[in-house]
Protein backbone atom coordinates (compact mmCIF):
# COMPACT_ATOMS: atom_id res chain seq x y z
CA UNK A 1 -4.14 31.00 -26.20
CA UNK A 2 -2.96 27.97 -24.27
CA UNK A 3 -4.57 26.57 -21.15
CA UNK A 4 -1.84 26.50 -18.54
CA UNK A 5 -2.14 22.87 -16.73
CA UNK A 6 -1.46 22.81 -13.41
CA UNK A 7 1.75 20.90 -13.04
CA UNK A 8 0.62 17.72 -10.68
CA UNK A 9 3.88 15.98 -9.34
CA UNK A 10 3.32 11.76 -7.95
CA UNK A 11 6.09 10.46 -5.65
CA UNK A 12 5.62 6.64 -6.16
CA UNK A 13 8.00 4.38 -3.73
CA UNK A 14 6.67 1.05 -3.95
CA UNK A 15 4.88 -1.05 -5.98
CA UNK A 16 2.01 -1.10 -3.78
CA UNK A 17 1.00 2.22 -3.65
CA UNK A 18 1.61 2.62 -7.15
CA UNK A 19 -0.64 -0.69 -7.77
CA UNK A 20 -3.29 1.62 -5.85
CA UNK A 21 -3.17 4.50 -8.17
CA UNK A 22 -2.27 4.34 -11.18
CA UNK A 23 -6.03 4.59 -12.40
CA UNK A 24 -5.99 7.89 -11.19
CA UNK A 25 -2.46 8.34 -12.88
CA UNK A 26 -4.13 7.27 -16.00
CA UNK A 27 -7.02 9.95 -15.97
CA UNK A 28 -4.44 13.14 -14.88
CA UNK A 29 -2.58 12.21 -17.62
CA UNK A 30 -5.70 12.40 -19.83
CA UNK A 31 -6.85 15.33 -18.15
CA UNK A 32 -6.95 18.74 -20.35
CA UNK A 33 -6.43 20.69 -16.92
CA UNK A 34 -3.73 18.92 -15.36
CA UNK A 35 -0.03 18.14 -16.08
CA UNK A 36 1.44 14.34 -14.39
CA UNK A 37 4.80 14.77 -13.81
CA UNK A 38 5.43 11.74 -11.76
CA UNK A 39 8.92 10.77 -9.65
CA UNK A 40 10.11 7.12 -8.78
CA UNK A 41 11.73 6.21 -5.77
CA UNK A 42 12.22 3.80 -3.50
CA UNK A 43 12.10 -0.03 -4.09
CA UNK A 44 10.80 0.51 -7.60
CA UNK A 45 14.81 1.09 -8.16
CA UNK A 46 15.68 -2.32 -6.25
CA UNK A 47 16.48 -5.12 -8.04
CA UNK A 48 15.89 -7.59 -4.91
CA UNK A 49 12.37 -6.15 -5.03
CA UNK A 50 12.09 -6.64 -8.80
CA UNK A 51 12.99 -3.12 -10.60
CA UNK A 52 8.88 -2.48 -10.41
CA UNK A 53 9.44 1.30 -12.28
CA UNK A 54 9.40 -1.15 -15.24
CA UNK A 55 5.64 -1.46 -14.24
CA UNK A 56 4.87 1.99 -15.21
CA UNK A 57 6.68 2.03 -18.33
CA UNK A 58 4.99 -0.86 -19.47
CA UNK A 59 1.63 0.81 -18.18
CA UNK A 60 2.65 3.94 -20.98
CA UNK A 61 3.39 6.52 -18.10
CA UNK A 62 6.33 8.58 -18.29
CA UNK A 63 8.59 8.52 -15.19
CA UNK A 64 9.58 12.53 -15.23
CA UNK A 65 13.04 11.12 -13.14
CA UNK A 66 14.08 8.08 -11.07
CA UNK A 67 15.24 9.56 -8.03
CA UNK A 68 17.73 6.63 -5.86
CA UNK A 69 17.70 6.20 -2.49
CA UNK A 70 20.69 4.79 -1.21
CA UNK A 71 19.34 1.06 1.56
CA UNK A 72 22.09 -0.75 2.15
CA UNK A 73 20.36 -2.69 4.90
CA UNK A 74 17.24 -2.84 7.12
CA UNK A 75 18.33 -1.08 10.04
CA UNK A 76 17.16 1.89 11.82
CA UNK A 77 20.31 3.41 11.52
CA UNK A 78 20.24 2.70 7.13
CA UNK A 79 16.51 4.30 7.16
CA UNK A 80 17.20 6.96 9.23
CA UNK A 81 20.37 7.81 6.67
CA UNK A 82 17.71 6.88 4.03
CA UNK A 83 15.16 9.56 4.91
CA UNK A 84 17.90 12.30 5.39
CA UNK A 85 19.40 11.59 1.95
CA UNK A 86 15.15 11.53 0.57
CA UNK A 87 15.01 14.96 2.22
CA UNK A 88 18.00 16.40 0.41
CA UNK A 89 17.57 14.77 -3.37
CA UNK A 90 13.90 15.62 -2.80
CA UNK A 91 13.90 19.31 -2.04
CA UNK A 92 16.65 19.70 -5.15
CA UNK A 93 13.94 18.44 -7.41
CA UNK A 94 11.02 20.30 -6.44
CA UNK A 95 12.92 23.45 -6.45
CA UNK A 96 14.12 22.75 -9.87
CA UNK A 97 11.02 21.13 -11.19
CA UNK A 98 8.63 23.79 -9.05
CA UNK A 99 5.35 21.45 -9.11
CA UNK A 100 1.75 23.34 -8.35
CA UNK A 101 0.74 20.39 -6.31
CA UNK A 102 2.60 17.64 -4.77
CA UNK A 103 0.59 13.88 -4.99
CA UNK A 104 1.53 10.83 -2.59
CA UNK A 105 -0.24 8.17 -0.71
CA UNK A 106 0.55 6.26 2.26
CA UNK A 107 2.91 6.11 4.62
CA UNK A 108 6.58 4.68 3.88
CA UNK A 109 9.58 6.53 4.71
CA UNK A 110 10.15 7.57 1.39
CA UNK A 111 7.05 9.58 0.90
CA UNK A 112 7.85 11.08 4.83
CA UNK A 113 10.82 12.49 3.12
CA UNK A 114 9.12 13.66 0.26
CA UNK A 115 6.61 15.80 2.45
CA UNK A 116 9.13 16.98 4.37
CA UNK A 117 11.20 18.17 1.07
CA UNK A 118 7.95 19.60 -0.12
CA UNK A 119 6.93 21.31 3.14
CA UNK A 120 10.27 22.94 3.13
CA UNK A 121 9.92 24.02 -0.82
CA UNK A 122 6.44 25.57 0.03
CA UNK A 123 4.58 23.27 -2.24
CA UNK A 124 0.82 22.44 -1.32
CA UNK A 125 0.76 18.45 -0.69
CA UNK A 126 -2.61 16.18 -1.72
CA UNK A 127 -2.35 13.20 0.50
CA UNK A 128 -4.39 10.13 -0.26
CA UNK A 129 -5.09 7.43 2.90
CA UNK A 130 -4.74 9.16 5.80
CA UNK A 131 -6.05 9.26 9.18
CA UNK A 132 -5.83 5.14 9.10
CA UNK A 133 -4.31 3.52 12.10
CA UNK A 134 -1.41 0.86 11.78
CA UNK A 135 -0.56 0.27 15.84
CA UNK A 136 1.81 -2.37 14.93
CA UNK A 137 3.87 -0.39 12.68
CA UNK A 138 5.94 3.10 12.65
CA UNK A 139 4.13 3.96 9.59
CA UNK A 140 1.51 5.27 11.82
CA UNK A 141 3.86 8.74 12.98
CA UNK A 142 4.86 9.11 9.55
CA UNK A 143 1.23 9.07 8.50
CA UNK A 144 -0.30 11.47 10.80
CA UNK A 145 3.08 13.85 10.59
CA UNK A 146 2.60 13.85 6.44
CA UNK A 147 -1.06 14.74 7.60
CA UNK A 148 -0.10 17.56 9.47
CA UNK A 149 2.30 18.87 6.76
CA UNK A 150 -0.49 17.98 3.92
CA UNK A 151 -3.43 20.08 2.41
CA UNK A 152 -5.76 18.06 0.87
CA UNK A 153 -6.65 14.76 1.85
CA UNK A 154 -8.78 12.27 -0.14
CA UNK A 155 -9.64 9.69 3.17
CA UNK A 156 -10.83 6.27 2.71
CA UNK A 157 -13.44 5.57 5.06
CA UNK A 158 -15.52 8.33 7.54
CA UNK A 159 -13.66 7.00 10.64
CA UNK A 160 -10.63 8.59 9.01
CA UNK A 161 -12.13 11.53 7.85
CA UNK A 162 -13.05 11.78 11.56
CA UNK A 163 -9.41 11.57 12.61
CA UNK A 164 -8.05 13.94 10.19
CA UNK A 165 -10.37 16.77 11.39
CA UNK A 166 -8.94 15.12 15.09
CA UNK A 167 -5.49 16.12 13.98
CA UNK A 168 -6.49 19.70 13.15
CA UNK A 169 -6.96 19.57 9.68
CA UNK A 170 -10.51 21.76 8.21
CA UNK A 171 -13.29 19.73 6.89
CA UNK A 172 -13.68 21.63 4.02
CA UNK A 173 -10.20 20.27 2.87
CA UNK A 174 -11.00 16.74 3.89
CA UNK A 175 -12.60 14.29 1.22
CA UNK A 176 -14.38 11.52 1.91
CA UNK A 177 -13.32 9.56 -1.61
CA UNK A 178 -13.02 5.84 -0.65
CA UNK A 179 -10.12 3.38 -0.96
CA UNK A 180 -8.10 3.56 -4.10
CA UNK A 181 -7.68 -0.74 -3.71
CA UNK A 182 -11.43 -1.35 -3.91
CA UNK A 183 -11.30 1.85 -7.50
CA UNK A 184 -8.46 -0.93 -9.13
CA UNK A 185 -10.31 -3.64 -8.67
CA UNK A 186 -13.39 -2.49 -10.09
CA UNK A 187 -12.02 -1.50 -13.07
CA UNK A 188 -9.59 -4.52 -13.66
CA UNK A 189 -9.57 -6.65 -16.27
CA UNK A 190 -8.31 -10.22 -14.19
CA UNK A 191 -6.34 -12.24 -15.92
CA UNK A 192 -7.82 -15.93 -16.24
CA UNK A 193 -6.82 -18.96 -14.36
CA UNK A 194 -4.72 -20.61 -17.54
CA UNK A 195 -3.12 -17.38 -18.78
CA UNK A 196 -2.29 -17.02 -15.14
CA UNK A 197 -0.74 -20.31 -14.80
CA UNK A 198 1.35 -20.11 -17.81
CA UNK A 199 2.66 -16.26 -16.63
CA UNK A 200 3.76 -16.93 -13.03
CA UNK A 201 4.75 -20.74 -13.67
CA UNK A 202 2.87 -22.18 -11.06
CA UNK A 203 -0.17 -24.63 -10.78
CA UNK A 204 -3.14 -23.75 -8.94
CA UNK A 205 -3.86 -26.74 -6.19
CA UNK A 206 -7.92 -27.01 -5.02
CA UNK A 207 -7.00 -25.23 -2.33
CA UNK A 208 -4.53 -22.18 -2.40
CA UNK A 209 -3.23 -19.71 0.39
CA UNK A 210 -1.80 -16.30 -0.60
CA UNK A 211 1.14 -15.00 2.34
CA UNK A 212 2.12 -11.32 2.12
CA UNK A 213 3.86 -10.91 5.28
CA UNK A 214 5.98 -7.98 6.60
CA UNK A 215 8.29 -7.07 10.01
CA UNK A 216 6.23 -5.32 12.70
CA UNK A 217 8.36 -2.14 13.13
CA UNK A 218 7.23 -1.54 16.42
CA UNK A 219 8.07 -5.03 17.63
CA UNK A 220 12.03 -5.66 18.20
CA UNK A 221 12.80 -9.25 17.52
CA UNK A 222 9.70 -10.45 16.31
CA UNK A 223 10.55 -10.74 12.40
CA UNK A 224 12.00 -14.32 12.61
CA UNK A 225 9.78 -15.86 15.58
CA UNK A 226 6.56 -14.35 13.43
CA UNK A 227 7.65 -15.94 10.44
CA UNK A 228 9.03 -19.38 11.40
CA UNK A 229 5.74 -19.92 13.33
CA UNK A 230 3.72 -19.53 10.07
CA UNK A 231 6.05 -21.44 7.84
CA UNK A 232 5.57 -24.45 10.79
CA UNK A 233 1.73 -24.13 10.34
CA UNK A 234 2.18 -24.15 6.35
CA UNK A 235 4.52 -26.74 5.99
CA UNK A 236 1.92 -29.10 7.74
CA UNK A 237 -0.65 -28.16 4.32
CA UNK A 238 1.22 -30.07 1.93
CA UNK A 239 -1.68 -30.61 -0.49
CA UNK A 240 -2.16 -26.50 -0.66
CA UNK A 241 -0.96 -23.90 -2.91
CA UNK A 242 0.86 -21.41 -1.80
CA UNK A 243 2.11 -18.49 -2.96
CA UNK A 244 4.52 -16.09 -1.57
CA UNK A 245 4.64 -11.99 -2.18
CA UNK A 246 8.54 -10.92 -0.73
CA UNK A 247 8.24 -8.31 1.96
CA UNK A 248 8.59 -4.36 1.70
CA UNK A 249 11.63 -2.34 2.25
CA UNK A 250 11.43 -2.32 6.29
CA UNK A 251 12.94 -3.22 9.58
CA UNK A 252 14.04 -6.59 9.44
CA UNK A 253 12.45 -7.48 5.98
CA UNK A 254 15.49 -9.62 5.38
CA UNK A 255 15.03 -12.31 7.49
CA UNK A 256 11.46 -12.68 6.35
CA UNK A 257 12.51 -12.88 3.13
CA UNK A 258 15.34 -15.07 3.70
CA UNK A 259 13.03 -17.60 5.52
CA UNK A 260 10.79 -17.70 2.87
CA UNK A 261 13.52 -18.40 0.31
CA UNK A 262 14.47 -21.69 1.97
CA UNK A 263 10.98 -22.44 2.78
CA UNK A 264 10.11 -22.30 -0.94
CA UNK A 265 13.32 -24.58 -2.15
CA UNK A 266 12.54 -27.33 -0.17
CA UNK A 267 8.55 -27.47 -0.36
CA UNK A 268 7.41 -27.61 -4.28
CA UNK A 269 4.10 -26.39 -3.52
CA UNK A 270 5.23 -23.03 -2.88
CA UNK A 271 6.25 -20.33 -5.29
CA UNK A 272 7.86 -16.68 -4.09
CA UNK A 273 7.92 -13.35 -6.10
CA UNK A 274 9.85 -10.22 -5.81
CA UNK A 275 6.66 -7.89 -7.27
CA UNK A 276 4.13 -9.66 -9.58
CA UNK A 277 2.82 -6.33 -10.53
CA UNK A 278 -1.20 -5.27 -9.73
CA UNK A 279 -2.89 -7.24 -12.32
CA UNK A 280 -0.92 -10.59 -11.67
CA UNK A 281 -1.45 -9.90 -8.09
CA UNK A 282 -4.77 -9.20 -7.71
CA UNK A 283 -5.72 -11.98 -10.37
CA UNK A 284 -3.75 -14.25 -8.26
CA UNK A 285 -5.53 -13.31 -5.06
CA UNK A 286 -8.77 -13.58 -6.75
CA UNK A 287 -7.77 -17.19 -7.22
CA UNK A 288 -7.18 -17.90 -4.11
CA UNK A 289 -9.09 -19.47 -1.23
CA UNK A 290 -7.60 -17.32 1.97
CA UNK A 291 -5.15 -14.28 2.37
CA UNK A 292 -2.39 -14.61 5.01
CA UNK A 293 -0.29 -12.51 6.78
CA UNK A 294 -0.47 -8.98 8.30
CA UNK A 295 -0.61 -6.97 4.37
CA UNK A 296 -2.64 -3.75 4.10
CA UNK A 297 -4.14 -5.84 1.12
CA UNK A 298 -5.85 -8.52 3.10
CA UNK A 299 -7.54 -5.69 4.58
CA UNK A 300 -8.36 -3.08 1.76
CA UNK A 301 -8.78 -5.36 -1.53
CA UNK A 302 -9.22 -9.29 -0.47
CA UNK A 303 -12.96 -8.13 1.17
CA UNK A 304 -14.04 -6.96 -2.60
CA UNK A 305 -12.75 -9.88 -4.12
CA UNK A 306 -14.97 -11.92 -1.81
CA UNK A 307 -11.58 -13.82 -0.32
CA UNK A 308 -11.32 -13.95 3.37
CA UNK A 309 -8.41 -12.83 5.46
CA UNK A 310 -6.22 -14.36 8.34
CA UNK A 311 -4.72 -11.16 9.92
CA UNK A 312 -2.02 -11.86 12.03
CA UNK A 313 -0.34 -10.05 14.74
CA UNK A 314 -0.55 -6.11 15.33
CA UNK A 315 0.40 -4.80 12.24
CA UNK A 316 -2.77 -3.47 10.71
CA UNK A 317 -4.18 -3.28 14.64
CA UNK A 318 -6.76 -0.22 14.71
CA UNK A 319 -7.84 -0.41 10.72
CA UNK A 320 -10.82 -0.67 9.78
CA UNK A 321 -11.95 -4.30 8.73
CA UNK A 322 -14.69 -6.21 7.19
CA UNK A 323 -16.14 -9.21 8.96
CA UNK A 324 -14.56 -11.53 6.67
CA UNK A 325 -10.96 -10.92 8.29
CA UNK A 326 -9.92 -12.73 10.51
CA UNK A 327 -7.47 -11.91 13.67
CA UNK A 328 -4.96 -14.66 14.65
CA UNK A 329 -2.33 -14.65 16.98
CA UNK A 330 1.24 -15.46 15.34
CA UNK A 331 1.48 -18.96 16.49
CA UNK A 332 2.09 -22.03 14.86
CA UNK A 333 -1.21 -23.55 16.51
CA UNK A 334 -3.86 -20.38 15.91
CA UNK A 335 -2.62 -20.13 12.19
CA UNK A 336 -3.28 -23.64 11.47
CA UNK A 337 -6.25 -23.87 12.99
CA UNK A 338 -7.66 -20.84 11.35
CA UNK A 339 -6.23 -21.85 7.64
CA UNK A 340 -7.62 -25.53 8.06
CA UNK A 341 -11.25 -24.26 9.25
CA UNK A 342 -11.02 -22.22 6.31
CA UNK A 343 -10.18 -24.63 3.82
CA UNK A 344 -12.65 -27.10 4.93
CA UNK A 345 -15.28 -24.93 4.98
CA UNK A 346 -16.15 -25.19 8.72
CA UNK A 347 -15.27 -21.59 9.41
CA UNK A 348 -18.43 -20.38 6.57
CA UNK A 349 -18.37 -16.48 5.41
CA UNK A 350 -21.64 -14.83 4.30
CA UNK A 351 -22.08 -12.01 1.81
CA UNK A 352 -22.43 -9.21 4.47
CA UNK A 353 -19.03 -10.23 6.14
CA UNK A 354 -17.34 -9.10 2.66
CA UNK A 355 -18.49 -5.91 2.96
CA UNK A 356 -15.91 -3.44 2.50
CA UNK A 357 -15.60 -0.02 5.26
CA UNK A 358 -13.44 1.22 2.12
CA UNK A 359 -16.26 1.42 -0.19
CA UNK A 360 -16.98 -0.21 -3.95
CA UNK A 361 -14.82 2.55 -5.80
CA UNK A 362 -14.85 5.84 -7.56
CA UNK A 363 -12.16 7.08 -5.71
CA UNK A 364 -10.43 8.56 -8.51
CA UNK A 365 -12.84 9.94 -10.89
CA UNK A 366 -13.82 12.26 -6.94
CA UNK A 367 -9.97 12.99 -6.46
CA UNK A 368 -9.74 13.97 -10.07
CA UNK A 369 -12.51 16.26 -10.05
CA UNK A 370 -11.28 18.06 -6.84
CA UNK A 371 -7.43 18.01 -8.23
CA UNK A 372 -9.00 19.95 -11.23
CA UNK A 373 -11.06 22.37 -9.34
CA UNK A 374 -9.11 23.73 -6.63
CA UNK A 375 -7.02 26.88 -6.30
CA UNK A 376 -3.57 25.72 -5.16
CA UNK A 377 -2.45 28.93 -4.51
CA UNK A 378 -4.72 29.33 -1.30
CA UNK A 379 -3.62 26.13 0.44
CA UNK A 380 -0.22 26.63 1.87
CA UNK A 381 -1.80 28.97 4.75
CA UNK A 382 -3.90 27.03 7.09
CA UNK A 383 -5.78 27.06 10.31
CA UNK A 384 -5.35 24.80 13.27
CA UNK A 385 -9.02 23.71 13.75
CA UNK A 386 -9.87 23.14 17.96
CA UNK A 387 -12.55 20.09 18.26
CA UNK A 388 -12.24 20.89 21.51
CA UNK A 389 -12.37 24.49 23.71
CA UNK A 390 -9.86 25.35 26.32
């Protein structure tokens, strides 16, 4: 008699939520009781953002279908259109491919479709990071709405444990599991400095600066102004590495990743990438002196690689953070300041500061034994729990 798996279907839109997870991809597929069917989406099927569904080929996972979003720009208008169109190609392939369980993490617009299209289909939804606060960013509706329509959620620290049972949501459905950036890291295998060098074509200086920096959705206007005041303040380090992941998919990435384009062609010690993949980009953060920008990584994964962070702006306002981030303002003047007492040393980090809220890892050996265990069936139907009497 055959075991029937229980048919486990993971949306993946970007390559940095798929960077997150894909050690927990890697143990479902293993798994004698589950069944990975997993759909890509998104900017993995972008060429300006580097065609990353190659990445999980070349990891040996199976991509069950390749589902393409039409972006032709970074309006509101184009990801409004884009989230109508995830809705509708969405809902066709759960009813076709009628998962037990439907897997996602975060909170992009593609995966807001995706619960929506699920919701609709009747299809119990796992959510992974929720309850997290972005204040800078509309990712923070879409988050707590994929909450509300979700069933089980794996949280990453007990603050957002806390706010999922705020939104309604039973504790006995709510796991405290960690972050799935601090899980990759501890079971990564970093690539050394001269492999490194060879693979991205870039020599490390003594001192080197890693920028991930993306559009504050909830700011209008504030994409270029951000930007141009932090290549001023970079363009004054002309001794110092730096290195350059391109935007996501949002309002207004364009312009950042136009500015960084010509900021890269006329100063040599600067190199820019599309995607460089989890491995080459954590590797490459692990080799470098200071994060920069307003990334979800500087945040989550620089703290366990001992690397401090300069978090600028509003963007990741409300997460929780080690002491070994740093809030700037996005001038030219506080970002410079803040790099250079970094580099130097005057601004000194101690080992507590690098403690992570987001835990040391494990995350997905818990999710895995909670994806295994639990009776789908009895999920769709649930209670709106009162914290508070009226």
């Amino acid at each position: 008699m055959t075991l029937y798996k229980k048919k486990i279907c993971f949306v993946t839109s970007s390559r940095a939520e798929y960077g997150m997870i894909k050690n927990l991809l890697f143990q479902i597929k293993k798994s004698k009781k589950l069944n990975l069917k997993i759909l890509a989406t998104g900017t993995h099927l972008s060429a300006r953002h580097g065609l990353t569904y190659k990445e999980i080929l070349q990891d040996d996972l199976q991509i069950y279908k390749k589902l393409k979003i039409s972006i032709n720009s970074d309006t509101s208008l184009a990801i409004s259109r884009a989230i109508s169109e995830g809705v509708k190609k969405f809902s066709k392939e759960f009813n076709s491919l009628r998962p037990d369980l439907i897997l996602i993490l975060g909170d992009r617009f593609e995966i807001f479709s995706a619960a929506i299209a699920a919701m609709s289909e009747r299809i119990p939804i796992a959510h992974i990071h929720g309850g997290e606060l972005t204040e800078g960013a509309i990712d923070d509706a879409m988050r707590h709405s994929i909450t509300k329509m979700s069933h089980l959620h794996f949280v990453a620290a007990k603050e957002y444990k806390n706010r999922v049972h705020q939104l309604g949501e039973s504790k006995k459905f709510i796991y405290l599991v960690g972050g799935m950036g601090a899980d990759i890291i501890k079971n990564m295998k970093f690539i050394n400095k001269n492999e490194l060098q060879k693979k991205l074509k870039f020599i490390f200086r003594k001192k080197n600066i890693f920028v991930n920096f993306h559009p504050v959705t909830l700011e209008k206007n504030s994409s270029r102004k951000h930007i141009k005041e932090i290549l001023k303040a970079l363009k004054l380090l002309k001794k110092v590495g730096i290195i350059f992941s391109m935007p996501n998919a949002d309002h207004n990435s364009k312009i950042i990743y136009d500015e960084i384009n010509s900021f890269v062609k006329k100063n040599k010690n600067s190199i820019a990438f599309k995607s460089l993949g989890s491995l080459k980009y954590l590797s490459c953060l692990k080799l470098c002196n200071v994060v920069l920008g307003n990334s979800s990584s500087g945040l989550l994964e620089a703290p366990n690689l001992k690397i401090p962070t300069i978090n600028i702006g509003d963007r990741q306002k409300g997460r929780a953070k080690s002491g070994s981030v740093v809030d700037c303002l996005p001038t030219q003047k506080k970002i410079y300041l803040n790099l250079t007492s970094i580099l130097s040393g005057k601004k000194k980090f101690k080992n507590k500061d690098f403690f992570s809220p987001y835990g040391q890892g494990g995350a997905s050996k818990k999710i895995l034994k909670i994806l295994e265990k639990v009776n789908y069936k009895n999920l769709l139907k649930k209670k709106f729990i009162n914290i508070v009497r009226t």
